[in-house]
N, C-alpha and C. Protein backbone atom coordinates (compact mmCIF):
# COMPACT_ATOMS: atom_id res chain seq x y z
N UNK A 1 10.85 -7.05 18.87
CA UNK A 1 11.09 -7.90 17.72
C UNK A 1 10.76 -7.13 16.44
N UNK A 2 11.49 -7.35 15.71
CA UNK A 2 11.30 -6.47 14.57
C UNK A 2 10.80 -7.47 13.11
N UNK A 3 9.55 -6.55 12.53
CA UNK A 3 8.62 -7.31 11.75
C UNK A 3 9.06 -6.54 10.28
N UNK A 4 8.81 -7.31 9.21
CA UNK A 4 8.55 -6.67 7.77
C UNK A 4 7.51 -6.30 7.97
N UNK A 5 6.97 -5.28 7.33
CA UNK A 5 5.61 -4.41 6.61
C UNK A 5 5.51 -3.86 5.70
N UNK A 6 4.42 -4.51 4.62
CA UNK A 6 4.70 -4.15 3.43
C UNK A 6 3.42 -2.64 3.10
N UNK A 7 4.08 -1.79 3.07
CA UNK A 7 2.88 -0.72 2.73
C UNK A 7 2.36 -0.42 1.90
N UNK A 8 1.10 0.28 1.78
CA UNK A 8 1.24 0.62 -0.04
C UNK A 8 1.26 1.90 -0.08
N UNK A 9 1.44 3.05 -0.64
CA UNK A 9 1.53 4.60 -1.02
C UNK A 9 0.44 4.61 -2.09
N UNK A 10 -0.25 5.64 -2.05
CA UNK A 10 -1.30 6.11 -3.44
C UNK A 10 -1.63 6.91 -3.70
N UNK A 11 -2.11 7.83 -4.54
CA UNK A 11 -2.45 9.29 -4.70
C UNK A 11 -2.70 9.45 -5.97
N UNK A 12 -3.58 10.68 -5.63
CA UNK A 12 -3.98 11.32 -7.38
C UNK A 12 -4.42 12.69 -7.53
N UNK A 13 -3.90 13.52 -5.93
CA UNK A 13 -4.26 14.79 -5.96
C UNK A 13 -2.70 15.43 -5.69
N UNK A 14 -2.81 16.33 -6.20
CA UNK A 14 -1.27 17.39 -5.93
C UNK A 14 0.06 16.54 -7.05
N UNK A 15 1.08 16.51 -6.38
CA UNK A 15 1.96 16.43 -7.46
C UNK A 15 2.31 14.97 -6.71
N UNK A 16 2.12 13.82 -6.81
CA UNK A 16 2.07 12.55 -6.20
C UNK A 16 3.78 12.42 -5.53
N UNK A 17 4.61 12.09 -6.65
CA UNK A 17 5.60 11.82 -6.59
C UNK A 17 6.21 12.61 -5.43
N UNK A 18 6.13 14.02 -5.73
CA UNK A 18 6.65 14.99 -4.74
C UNK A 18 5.97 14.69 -3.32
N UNK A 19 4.91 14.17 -3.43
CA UNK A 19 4.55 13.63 -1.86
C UNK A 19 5.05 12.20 -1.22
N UNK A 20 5.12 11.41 -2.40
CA UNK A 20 5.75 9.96 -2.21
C UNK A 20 7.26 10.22 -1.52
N UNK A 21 7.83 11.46 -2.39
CA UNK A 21 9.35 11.71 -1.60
C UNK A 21 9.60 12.40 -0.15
N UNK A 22 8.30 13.26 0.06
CA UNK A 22 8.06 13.87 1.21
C UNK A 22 7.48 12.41 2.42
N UNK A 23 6.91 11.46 1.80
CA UNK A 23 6.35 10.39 2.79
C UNK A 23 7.46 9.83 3.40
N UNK A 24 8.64 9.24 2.42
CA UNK A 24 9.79 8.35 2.95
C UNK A 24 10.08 8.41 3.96
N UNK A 25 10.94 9.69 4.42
CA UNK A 25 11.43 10.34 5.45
C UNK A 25 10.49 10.25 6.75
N UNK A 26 9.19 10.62 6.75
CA UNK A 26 8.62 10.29 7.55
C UNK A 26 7.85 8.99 8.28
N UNK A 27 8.06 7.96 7.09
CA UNK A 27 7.39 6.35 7.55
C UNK A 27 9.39 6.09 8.04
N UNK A 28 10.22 6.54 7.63
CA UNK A 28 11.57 6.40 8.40
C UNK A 28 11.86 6.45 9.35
N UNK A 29 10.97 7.61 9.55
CA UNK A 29 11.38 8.57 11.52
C UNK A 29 10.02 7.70 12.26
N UNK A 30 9.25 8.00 11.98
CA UNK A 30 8.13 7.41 12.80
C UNK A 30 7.75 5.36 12.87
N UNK A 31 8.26 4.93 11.76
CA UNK A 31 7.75 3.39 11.67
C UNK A 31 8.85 2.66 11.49
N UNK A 32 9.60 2.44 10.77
CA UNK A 32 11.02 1.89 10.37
C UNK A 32 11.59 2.29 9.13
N UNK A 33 12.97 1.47 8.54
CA UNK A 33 13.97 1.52 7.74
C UNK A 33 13.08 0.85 6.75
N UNK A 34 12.83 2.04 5.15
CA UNK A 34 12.57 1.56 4.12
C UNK A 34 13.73 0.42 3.58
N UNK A 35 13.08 -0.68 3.14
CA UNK A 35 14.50 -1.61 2.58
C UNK A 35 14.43 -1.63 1.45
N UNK A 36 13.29 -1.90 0.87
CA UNK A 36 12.77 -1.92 -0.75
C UNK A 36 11.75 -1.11 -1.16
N UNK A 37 12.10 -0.60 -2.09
CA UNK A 37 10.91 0.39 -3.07
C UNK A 37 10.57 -0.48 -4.09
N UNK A 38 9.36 -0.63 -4.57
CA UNK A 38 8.69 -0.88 -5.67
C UNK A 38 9.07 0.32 -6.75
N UNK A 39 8.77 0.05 -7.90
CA UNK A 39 8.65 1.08 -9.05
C UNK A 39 7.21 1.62 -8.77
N UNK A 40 7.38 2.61 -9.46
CA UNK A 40 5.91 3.54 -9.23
C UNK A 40 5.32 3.18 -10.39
N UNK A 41 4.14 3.22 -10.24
CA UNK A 41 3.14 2.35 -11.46
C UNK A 41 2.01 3.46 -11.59
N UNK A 42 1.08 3.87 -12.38
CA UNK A 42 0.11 4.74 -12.81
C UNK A 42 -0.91 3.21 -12.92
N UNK A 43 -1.79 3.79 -12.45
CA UNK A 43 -2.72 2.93 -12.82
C UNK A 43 -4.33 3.62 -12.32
N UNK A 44 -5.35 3.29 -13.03
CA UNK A 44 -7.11 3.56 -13.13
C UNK A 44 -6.94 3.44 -11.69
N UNK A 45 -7.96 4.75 -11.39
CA UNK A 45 -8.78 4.96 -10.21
C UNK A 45 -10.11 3.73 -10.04
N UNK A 46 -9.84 3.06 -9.21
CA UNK A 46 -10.29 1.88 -8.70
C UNK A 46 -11.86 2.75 -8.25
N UNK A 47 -13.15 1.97 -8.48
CA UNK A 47 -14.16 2.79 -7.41
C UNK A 47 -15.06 3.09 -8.86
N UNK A 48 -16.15 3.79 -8.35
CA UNK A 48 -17.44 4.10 -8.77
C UNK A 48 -17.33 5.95 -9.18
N UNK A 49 -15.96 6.45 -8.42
CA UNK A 49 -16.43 7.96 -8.26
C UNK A 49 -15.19 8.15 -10.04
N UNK A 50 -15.78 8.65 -11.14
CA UNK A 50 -14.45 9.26 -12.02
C UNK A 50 -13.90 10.38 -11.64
N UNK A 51 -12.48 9.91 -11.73
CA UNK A 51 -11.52 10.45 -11.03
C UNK A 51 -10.15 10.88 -12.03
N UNK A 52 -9.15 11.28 -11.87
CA UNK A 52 -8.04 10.81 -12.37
C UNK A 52 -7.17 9.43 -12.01
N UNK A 53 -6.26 8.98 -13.01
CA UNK A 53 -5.23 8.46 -12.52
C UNK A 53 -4.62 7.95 -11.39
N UNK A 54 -4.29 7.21 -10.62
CA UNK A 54 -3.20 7.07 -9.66
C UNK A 54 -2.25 7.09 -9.87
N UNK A 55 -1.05 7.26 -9.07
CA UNK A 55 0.24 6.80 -8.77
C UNK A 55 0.12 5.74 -7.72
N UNK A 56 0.62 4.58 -7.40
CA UNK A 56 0.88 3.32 -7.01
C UNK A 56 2.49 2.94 -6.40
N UNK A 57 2.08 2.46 -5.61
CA UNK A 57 4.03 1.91 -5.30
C UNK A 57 4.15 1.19 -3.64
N UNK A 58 4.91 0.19 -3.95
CA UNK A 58 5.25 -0.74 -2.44
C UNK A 58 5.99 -0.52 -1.86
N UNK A 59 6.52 0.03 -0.16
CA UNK A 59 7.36 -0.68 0.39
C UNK A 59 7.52 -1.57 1.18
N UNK A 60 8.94 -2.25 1.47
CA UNK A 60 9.35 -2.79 2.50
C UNK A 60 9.64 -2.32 3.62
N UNK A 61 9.38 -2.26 4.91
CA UNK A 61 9.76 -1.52 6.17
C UNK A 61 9.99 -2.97 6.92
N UNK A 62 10.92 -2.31 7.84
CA UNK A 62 11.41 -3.33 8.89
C UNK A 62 10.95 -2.38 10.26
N UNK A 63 10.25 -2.54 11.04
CA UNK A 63 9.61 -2.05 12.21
C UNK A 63 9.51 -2.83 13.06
N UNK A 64 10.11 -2.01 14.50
CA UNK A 64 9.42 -2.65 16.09
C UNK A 64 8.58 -2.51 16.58
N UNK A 65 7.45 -1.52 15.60
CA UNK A 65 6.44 -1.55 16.14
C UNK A 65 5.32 -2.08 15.96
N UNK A 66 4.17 -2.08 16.97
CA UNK A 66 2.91 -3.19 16.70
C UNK A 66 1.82 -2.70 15.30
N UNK A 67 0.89 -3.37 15.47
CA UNK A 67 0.38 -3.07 14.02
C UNK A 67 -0.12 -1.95 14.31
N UNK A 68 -1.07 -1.66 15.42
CA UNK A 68 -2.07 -0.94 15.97
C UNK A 68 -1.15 0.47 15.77
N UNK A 69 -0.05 0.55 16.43
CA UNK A 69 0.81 1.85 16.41
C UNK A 69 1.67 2.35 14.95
N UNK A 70 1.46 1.33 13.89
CA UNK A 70 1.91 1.46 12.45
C UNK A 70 0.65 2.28 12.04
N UNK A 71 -0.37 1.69 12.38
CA UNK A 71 -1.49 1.96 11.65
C UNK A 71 -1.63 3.66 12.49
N UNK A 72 -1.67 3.87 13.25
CA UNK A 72 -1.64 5.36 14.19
C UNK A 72 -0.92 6.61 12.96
N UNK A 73 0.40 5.71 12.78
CA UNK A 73 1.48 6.79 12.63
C UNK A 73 1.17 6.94 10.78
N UNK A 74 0.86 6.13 10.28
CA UNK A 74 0.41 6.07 9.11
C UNK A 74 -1.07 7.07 8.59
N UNK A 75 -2.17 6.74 9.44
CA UNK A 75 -2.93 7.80 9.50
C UNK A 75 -2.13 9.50 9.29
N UNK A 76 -1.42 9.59 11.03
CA UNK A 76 -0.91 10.62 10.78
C UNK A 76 -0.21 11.78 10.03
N UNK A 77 0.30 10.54 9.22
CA UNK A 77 1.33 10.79 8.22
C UNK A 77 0.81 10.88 6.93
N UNK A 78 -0.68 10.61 6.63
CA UNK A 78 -1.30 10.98 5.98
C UNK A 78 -2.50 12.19 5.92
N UNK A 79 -2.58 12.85 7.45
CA UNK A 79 -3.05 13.89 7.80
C UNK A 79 -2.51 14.96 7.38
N UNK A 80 -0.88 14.77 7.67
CA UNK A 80 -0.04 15.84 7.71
C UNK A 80 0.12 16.27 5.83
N UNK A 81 -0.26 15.41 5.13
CA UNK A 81 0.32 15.38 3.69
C UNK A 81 -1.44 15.67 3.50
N UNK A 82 -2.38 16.21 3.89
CA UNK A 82 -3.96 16.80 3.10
C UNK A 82 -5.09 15.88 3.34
N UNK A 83 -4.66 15.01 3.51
CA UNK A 83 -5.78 13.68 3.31
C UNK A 83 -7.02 14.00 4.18
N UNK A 84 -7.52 13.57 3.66
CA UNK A 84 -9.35 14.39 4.01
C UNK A 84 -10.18 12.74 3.35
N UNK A 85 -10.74 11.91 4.52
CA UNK A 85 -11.47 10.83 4.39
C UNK A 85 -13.11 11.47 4.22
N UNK A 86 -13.18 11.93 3.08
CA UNK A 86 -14.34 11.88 3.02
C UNK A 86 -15.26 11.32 1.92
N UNK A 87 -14.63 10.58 1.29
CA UNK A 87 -15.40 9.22 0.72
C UNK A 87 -15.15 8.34 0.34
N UNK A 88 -15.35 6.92 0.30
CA UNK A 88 -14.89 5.83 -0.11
C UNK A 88 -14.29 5.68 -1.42
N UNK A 89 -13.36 5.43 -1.80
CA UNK A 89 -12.33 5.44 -3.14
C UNK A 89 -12.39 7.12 -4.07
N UNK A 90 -12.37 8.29 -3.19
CA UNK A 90 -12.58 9.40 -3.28
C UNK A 90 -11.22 9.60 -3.83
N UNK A 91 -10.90 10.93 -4.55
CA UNK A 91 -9.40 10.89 -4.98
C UNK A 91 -8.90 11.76 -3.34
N UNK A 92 -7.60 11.25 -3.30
CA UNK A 92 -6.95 11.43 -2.24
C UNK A 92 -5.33 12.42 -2.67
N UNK A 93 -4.45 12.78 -1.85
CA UNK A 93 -3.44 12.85 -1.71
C UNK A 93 -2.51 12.61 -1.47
N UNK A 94 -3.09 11.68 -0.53
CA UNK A 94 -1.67 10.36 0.37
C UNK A 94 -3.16 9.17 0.73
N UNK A 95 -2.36 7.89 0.37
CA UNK A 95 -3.16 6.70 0.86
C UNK A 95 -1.80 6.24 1.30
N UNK A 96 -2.21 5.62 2.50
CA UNK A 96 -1.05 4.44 3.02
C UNK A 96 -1.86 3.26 3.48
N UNK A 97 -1.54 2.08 3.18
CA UNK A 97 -2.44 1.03 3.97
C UNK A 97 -1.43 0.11 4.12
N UNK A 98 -1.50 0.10 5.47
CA UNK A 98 -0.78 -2.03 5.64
C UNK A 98 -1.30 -2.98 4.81
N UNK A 99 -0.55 -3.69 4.56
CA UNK A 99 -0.87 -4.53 3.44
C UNK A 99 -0.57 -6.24 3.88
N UNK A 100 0.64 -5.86 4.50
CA UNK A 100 0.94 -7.56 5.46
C UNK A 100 2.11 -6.75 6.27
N UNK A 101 2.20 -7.69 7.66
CA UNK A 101 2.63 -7.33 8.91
C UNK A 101 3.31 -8.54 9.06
N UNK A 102 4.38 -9.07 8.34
CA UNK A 102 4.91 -10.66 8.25
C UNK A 102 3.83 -11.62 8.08
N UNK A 103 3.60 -12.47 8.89
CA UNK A 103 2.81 -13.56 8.81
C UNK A 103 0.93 -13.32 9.58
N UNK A 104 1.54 -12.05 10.21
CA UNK A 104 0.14 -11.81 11.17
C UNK A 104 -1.19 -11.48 10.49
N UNK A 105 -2.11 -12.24 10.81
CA UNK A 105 -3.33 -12.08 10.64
C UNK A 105 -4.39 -11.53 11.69
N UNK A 106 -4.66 -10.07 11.76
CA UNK A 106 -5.47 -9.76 12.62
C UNK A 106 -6.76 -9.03 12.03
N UNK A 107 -8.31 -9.47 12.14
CA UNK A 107 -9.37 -8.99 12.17
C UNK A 107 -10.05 -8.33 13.07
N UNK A 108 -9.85 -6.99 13.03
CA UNK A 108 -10.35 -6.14 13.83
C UNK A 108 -11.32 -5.15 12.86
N UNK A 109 -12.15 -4.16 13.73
CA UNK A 109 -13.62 -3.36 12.81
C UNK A 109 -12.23 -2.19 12.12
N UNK A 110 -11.49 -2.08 12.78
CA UNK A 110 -10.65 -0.83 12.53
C UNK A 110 -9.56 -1.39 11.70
N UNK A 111 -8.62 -2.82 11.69
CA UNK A 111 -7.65 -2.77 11.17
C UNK A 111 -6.95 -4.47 10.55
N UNK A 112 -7.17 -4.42 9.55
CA UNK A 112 -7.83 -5.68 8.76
C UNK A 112 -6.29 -6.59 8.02
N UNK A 113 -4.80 -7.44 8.87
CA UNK A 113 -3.95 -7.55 7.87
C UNK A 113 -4.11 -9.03 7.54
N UNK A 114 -3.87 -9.61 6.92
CA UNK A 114 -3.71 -9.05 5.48
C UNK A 114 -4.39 -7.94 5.00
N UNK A 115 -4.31 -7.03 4.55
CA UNK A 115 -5.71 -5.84 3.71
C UNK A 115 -6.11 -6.84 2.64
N UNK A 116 -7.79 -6.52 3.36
CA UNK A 116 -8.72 -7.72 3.02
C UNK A 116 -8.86 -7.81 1.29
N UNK A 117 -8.66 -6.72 0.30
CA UNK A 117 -8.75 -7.14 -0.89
C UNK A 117 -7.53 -6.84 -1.64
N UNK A 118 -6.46 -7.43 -1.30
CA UNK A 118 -5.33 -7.55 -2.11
C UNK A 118 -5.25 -8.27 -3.31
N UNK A 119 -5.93 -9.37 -3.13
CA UNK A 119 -6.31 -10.71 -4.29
C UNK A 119 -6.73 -9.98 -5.51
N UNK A 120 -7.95 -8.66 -5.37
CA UNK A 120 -8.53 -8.60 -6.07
C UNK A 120 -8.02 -7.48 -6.92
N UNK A 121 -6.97 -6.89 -6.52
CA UNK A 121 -6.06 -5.80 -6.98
C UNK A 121 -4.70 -5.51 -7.51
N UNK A 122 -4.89 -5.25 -9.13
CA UNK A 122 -3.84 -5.71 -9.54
C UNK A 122 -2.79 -4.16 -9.32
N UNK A 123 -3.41 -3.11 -9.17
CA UNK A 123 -1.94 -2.00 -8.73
C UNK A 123 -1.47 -2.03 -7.43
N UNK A 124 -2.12 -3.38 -6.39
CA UNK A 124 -1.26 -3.79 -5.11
C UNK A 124 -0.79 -4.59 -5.38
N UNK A 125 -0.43 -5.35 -6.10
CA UNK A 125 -0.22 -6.73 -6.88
C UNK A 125 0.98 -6.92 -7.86
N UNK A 126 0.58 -5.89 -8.36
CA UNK A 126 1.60 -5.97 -9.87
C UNK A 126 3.14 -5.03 -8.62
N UNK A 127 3.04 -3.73 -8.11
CA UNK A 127 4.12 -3.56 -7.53
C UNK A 127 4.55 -4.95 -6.25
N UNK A 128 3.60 -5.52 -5.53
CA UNK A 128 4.00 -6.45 -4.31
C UNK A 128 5.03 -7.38 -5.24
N UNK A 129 4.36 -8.19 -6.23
CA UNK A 129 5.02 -9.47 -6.58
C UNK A 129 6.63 -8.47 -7.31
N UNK A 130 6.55 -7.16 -7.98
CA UNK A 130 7.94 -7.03 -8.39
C UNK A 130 9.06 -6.82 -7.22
N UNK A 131 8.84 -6.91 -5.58
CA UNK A 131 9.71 -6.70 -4.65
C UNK A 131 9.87 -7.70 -4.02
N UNK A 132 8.52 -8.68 -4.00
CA UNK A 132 8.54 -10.27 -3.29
C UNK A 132 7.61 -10.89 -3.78
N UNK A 133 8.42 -11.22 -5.34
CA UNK A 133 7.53 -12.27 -5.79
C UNK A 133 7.04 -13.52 -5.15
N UNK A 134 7.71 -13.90 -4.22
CA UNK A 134 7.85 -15.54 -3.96
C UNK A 134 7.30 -15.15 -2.32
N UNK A 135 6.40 -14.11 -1.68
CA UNK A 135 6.16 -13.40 -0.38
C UNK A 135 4.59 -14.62 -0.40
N UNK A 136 4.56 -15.08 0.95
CA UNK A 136 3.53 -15.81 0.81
C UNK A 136 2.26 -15.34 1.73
N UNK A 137 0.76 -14.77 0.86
CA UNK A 137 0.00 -14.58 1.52
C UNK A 137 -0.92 -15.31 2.95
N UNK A 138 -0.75 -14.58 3.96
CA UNK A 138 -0.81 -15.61 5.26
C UNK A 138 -2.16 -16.45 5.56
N UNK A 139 -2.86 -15.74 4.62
CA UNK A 139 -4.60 -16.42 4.38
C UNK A 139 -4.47 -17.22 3.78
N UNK A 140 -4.17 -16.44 2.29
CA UNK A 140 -4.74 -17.10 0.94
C UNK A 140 -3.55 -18.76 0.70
N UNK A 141 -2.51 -18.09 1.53
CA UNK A 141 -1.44 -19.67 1.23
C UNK A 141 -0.71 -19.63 -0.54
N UNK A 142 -0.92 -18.16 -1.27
CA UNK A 142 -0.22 -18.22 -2.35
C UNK A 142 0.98 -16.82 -2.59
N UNK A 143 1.04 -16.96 -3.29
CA UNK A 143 2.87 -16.22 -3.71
C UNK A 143 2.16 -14.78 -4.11
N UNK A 144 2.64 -13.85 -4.43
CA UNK A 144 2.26 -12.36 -5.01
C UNK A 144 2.30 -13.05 -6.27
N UNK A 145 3.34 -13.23 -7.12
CA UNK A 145 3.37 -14.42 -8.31
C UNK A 145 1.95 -15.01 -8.30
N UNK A 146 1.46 -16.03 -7.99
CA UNK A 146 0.65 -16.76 -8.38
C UNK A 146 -0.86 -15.80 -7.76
N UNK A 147 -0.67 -15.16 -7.01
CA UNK A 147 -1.79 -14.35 -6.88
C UNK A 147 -2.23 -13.04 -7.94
N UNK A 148 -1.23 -12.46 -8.39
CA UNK A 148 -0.89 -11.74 -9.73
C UNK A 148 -1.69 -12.58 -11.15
N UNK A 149 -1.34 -13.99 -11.13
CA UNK A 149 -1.53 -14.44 -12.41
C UNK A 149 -3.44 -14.69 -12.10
N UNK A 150 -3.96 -14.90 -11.00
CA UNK A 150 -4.91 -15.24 -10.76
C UNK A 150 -5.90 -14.05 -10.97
N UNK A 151 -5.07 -12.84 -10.67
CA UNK A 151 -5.96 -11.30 -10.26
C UNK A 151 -7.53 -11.22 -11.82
N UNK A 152 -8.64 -11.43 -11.23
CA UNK A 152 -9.48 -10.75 -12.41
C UNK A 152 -9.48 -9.33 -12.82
N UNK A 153 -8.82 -8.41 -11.83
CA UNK A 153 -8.77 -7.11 -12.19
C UNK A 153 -8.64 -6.59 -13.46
N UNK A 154 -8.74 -6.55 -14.36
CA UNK A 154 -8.45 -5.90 -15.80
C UNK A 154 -8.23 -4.21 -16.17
N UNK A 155 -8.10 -3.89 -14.73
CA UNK A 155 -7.22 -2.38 -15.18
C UNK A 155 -5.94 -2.21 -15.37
N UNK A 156 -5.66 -1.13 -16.28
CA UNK A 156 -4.38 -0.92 -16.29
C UNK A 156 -3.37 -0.49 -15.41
N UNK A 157 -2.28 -1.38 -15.32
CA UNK A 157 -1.10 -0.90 -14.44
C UNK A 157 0.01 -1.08 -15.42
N UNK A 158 0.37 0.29 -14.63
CA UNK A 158 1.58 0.80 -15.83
C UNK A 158 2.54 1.36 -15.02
N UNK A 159 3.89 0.69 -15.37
CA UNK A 159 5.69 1.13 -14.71
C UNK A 159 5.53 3.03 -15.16
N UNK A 160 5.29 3.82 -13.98
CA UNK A 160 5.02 5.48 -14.74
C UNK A 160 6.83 5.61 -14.86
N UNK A 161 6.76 6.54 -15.94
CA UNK A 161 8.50 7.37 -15.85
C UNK A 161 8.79 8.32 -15.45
């Protein structure tokens, strides 16, 4: 059965974009058919560590596969592009995170969908609601729209050119 998954892409080390175009191809071959791109947004490094900048951006994937094996190939696919976990909101090269898996809600130590702080984030937020505004969070019971207008976040997110 084949599920939507909405991902997110992120980065702030190397040349972003040029990795965002190098990612496609591979969440293609390994997870499913991108359907929708978000615009790419710049927005403040979220976290305690100063950093540079992000780049930001959503897709849509249509996948047969389970979450557990999204989440596998996603890691991977962020191995292969530098990514080095070595600290919490650390600047990175490639971030990918599930973000929603259709309607599924699973709490596990390893793999959390909805991704548990979407509410509170407006550069997952501001790209989600411009691809599915009207997408309804499977917890919270509200729209990217009305979760957007709610966000306390007060960093900047910005459409990059």
């Amino acid at each position: 059965m084949t599920q939507h998954l909405f991902l997110s892409l992120g980065g702030n080390l190397g040349n972003t974009r040029e990795i965002f175009e190098g990612a496609y191809p591979l969440i293609e071959k390994k997870i499913g058919k991108i359907s929708v791109y978000s615009s790419i947004y710049q927005t403040e490094a979220w976290g305690p560590i100063p950093q540079a900048d992000f780049l930001n951006q959503v897709v849509l994937v249509s996948t047969s596969l389970k979450p557990e094996a999204c989440l596998t190939e996603l890691l991977e696919i962020e191995r292969q592009f530098g990514r080095e976990r070595k600290e919490r909101w650390g600047p990175r090269t490639l971030d990918l995170d599930i973000l929603y898996y259709g309607d599924v809600i699973i709490a596990e130590s390893d793999l959390s969908i909805p991704h548990p702080r979407i509410a509170e984030r407006k550069f997952i937020l501001t790209p989600l609601a411009e691809i599915a505004p009207l997408f309804e969070d499977p917890v919270l019971r509200k729209s990217m729209m009305a979760l957007l207008a709610a966000c306390a976040d007060e960093s900047q997110v910005n459409r990059s050119v």
